[in-house]
N, C-alpha and C. Protein backbone atom coordinates (compact mmCIF):
# COMPACT_ATOMS: atom_id res chain seq x y z
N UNK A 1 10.56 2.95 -18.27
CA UNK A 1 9.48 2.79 -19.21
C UNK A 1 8.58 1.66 -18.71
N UNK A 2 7.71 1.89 -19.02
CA UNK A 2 6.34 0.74 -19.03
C UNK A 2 6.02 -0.02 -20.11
N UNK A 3 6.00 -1.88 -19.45
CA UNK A 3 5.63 -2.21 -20.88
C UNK A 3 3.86 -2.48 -20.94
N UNK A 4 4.16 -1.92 -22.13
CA UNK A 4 2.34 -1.96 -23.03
C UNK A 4 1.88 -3.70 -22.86
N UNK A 5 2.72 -4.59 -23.31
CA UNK A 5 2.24 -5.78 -23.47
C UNK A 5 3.13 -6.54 -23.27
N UNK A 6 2.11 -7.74 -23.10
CA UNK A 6 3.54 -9.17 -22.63
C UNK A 6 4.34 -8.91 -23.96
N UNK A 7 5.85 -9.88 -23.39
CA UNK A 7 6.87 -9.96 -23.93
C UNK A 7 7.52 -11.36 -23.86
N UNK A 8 7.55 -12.42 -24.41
CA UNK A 8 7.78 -13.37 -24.77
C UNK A 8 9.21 -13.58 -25.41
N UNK A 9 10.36 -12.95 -25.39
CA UNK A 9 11.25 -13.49 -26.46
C UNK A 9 11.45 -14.67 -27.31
N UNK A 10 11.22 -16.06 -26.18
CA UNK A 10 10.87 -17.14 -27.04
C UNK A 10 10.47 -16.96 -28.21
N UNK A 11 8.90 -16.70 -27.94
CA UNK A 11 7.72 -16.70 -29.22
C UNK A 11 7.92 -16.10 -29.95
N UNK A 12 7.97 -14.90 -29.86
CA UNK A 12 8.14 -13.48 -30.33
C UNK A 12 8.71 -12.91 -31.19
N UNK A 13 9.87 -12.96 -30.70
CA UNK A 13 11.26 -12.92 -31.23
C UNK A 13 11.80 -13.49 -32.74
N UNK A 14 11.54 -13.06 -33.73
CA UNK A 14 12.38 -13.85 -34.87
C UNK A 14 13.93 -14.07 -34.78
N UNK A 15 15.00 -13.65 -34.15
CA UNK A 15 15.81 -13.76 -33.68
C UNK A 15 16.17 -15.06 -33.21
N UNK A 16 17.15 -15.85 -33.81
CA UNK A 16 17.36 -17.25 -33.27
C UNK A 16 17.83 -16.69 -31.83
N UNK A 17 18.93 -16.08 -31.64
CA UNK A 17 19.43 -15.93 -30.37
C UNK A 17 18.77 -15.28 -29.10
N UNK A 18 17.69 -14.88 -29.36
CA UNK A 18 16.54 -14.09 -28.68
C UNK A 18 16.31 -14.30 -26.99
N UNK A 19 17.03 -15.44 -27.01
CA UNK A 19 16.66 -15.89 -25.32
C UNK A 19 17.89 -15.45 -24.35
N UNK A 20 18.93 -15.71 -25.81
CA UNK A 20 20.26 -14.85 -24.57
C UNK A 20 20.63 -13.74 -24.58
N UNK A 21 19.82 -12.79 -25.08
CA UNK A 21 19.77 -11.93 -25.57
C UNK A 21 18.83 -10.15 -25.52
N UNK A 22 17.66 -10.87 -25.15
CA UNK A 22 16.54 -10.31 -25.19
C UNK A 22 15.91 -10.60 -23.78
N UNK A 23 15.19 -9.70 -23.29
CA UNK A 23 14.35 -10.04 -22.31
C UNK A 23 13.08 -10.19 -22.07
N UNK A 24 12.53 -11.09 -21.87
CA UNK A 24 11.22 -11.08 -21.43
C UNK A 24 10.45 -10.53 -20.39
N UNK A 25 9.34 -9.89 -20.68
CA UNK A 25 8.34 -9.29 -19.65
C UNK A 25 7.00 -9.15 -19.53
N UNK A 26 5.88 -8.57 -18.77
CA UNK A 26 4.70 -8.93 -18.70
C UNK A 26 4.01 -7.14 -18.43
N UNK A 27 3.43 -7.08 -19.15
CA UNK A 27 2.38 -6.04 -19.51
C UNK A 27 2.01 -5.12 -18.05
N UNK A 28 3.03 -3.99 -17.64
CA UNK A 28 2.60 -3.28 -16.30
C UNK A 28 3.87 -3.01 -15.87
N UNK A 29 5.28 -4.06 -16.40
CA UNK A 29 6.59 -3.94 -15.67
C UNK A 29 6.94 -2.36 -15.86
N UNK A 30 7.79 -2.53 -14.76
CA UNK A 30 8.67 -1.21 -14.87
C UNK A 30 10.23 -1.40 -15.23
N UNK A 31 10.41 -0.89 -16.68
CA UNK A 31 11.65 -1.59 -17.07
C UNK A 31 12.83 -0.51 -17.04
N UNK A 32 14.05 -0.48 -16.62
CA UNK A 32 14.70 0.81 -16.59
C UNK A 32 15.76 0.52 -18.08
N UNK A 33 15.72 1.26 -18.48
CA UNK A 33 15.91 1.89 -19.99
C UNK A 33 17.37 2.58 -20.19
N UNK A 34 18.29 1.74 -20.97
CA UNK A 34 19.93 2.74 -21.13
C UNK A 34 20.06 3.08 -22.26
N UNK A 35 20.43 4.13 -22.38
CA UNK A 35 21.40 5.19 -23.90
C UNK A 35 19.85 4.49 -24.73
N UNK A 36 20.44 4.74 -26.11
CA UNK A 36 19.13 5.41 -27.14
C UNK A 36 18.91 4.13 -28.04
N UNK A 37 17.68 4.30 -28.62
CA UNK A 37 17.21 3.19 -29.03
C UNK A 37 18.41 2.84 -30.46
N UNK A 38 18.63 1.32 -30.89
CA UNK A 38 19.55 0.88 -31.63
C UNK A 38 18.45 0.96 -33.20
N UNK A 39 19.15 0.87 -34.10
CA UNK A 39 18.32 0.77 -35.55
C UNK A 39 17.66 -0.14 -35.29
N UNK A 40 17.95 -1.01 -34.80
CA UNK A 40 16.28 -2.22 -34.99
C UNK A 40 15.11 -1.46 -34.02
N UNK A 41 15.42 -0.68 -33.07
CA UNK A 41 14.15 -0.73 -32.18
C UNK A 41 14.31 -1.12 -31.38
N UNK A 42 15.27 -1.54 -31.07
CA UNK A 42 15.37 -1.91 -29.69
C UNK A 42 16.23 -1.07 -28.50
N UNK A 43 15.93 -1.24 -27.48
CA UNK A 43 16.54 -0.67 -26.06
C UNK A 43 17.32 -1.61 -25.40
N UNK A 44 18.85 -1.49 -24.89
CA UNK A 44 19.12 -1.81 -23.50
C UNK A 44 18.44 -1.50 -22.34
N UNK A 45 17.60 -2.71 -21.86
CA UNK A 45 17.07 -2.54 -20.70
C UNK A 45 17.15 -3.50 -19.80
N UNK A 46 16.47 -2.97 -17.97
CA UNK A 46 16.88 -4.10 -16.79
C UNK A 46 15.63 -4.08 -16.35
N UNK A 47 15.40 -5.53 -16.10
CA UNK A 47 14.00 -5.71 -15.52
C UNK A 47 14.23 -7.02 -14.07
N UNK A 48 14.24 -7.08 -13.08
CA UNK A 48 14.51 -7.68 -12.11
C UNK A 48 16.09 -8.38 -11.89
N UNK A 49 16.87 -7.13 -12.05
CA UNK A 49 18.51 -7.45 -12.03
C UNK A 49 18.59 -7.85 -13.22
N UNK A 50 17.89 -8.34 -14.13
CA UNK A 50 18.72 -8.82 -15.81
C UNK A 50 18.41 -7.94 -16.65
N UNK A 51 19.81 -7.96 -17.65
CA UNK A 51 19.96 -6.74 -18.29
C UNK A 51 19.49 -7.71 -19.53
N UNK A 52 19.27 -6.87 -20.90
CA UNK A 52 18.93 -7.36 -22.46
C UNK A 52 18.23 -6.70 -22.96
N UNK A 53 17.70 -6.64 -24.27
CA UNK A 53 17.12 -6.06 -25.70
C UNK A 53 16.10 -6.36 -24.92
N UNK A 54 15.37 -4.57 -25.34
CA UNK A 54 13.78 -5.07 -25.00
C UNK A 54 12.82 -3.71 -26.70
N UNK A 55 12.04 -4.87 -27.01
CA UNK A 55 11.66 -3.65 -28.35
C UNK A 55 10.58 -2.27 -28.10
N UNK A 56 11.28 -1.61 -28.74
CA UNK A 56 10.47 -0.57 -28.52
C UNK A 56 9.01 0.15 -28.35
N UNK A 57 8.75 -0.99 -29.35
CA UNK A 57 7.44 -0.68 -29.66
C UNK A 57 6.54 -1.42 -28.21
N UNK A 58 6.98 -2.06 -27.88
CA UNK A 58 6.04 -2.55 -26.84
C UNK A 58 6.90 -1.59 -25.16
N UNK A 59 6.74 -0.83 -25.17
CA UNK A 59 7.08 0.27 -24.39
C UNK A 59 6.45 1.37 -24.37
N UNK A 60 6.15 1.81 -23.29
CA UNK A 60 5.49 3.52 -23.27
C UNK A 60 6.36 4.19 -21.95
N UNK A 61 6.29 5.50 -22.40
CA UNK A 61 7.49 6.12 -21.25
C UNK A 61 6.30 6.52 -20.06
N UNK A 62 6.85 6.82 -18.97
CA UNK A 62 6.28 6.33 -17.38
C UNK A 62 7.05 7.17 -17.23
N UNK A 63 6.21 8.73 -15.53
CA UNK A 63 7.02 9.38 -15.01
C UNK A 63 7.58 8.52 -13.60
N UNK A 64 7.31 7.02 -13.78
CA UNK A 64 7.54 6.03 -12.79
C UNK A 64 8.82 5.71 -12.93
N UNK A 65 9.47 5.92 -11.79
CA UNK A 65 11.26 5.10 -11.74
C UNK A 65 11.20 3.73 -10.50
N UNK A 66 11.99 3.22 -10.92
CA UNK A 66 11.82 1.58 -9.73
C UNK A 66 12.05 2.30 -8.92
N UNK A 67 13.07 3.29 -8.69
CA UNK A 67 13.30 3.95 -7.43
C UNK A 67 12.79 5.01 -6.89
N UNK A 68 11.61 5.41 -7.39
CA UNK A 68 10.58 6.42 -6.76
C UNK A 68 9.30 5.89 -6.70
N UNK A 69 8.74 4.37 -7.30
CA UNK A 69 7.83 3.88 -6.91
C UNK A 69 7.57 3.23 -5.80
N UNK A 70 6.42 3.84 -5.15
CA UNK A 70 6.25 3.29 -3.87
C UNK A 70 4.47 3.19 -3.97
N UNK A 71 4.61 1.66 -2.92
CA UNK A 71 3.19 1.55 -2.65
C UNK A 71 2.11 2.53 -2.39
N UNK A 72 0.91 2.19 -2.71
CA UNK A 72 0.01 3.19 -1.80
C UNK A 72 -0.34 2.63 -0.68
N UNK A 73 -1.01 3.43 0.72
CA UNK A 73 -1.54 2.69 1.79
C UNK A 73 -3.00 1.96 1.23
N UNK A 74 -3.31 1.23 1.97
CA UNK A 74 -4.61 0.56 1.86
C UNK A 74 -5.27 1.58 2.28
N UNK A 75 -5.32 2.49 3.38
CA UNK A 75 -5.58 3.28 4.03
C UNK A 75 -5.98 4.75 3.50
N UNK A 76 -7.14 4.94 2.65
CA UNK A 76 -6.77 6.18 1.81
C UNK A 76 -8.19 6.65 1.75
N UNK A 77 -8.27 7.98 2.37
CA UNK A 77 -9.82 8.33 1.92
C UNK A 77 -9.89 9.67 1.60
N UNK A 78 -10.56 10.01 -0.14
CA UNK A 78 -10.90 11.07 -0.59
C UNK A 78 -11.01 12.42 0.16
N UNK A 79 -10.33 13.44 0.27
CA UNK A 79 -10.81 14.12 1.08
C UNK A 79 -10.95 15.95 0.67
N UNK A 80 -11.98 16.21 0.54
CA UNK A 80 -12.22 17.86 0.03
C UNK A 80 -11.14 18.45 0.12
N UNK A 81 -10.91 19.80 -0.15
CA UNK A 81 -9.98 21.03 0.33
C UNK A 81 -10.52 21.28 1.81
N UNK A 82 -9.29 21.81 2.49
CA UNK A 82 -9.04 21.57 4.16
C UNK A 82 -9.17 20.59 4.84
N UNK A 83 -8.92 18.99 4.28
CA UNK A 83 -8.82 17.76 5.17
C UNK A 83 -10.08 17.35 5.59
N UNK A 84 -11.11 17.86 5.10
CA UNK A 84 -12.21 16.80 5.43
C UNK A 84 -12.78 16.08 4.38
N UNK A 85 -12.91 14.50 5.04
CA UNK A 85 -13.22 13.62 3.73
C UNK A 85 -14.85 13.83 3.52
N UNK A 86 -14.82 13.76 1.59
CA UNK A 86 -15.70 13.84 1.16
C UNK A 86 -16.99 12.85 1.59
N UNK A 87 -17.89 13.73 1.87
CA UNK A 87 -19.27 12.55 2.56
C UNK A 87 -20.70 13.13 1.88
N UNK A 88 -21.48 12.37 1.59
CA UNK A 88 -22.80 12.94 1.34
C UNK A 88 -23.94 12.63 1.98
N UNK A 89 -24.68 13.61 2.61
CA UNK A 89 -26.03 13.18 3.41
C UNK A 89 -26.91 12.60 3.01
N UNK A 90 -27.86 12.14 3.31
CA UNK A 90 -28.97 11.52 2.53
C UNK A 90 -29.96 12.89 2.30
N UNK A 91 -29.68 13.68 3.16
CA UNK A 91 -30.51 15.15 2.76
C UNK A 91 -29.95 15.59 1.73
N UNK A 92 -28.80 14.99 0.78
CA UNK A 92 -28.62 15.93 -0.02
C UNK A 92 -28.63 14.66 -1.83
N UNK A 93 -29.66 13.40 -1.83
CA UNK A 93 -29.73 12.60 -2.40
C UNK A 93 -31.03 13.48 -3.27
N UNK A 94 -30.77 13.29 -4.18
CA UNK A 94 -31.89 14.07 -5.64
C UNK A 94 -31.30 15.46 -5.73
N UNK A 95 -30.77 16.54 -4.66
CA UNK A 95 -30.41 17.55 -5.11
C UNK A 95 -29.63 18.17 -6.09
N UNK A 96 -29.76 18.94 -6.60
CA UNK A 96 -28.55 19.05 -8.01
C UNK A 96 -28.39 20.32 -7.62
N UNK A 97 -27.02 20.78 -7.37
CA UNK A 97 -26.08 22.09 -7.61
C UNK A 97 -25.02 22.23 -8.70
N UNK A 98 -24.93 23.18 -8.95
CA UNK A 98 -23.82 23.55 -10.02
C UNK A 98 -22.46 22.65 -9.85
N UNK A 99 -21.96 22.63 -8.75
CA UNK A 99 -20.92 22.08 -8.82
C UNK A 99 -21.08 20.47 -8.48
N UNK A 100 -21.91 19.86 -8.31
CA UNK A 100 -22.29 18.38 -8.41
C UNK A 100 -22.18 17.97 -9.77
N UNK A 101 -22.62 19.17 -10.58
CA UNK A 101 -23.35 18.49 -12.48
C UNK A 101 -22.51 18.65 -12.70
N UNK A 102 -21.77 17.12 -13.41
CA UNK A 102 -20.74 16.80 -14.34
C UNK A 102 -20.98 16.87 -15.65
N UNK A 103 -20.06 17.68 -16.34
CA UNK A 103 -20.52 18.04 -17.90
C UNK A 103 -19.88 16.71 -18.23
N UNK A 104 -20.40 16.53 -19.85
CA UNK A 104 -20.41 15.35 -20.74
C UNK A 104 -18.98 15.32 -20.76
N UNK A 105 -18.59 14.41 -21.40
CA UNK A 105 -17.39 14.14 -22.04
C UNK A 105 -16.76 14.13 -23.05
N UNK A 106 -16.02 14.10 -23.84
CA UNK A 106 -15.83 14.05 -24.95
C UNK A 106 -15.47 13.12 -25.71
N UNK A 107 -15.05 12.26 -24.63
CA UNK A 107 -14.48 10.51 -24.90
C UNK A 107 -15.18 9.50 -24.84
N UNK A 108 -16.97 10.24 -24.49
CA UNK A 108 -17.94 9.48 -25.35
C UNK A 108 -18.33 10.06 -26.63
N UNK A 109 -18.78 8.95 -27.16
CA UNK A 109 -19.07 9.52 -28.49
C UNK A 109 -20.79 9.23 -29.02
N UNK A 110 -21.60 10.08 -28.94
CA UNK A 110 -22.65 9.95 -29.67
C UNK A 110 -22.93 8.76 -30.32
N UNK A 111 -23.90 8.12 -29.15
CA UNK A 111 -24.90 7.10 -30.24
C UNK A 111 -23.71 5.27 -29.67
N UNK A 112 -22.78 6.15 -28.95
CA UNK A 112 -22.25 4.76 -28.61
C UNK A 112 -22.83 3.81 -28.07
N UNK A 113 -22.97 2.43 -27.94
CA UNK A 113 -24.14 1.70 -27.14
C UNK A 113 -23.98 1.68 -25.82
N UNK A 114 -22.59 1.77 -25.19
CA UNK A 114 -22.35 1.38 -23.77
C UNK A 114 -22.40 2.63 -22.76
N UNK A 115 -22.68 3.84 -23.77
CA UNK A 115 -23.54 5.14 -22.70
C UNK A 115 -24.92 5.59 -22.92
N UNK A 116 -25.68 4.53 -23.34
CA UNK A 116 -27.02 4.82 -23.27
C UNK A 116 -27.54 5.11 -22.37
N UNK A 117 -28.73 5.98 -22.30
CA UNK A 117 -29.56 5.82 -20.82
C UNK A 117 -30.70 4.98 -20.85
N UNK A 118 -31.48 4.35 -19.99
CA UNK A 118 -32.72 4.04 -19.91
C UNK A 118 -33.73 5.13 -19.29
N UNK A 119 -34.37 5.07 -19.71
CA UNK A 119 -35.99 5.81 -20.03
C UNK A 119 -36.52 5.15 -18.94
N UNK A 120 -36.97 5.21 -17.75
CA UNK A 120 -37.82 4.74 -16.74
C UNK A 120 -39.00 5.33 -16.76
């Protein structure tokens, strides 16, 4: 699982015992997750060799495992169907084809301020 947000047990935690107990983490970890969540909400989980309570709610499930995550290269360039990377000419700057025009979205929403256009 992935955590959503930092994790503080100190702070956090109403739990006096929370520090020996619970684990702390930071918003991106990849935490590996045992047997099923307990009535409070919480999980047995391991996050850099230490095991402890980690709450549920600040978790989202990830098809990411520590042991199938692997870096990407620095080395990486876009590339069409049949291996050639995507490039555009300057002969082809103002042209519009069907498959260039990106339809709208839906995850903007009308009248929002931060997809306005300007009027030139």
């Amino acid at each position: 699982m992935v955590a959503k947000f930092d994790y503080d047990s100190r702070q956090l935690s109403p739990n006096v015992d929370a520090e020996q107990v619970e684990l702390s983490f930071r918003q991106g970890d990849i935490i590996t997750v045992y047997g099923e969540m307990d009535d409070d909400g919480f999980y047995m989980g391991e996050l850099n060799g230490l095991r402890g309570l980690v709450p549920s709610n600040f978790l989202q499930t990830s098809s990411v495992t520590p042991t199938t995550a692997k870096p990407m290269s620095k080395k990486s360039t876009a590339a069409a169907p049949g291996g050639k990377p995507l490039t555009k000419k300057s002969s082809d700057v103002g042209k519009s084809s069907a498959q260039n025009v990106r339809k709208s979205s839906a995850a903007v929403k009308k009248g929002d301020s931060s997809s306005k256009v300007r009027k030139g």
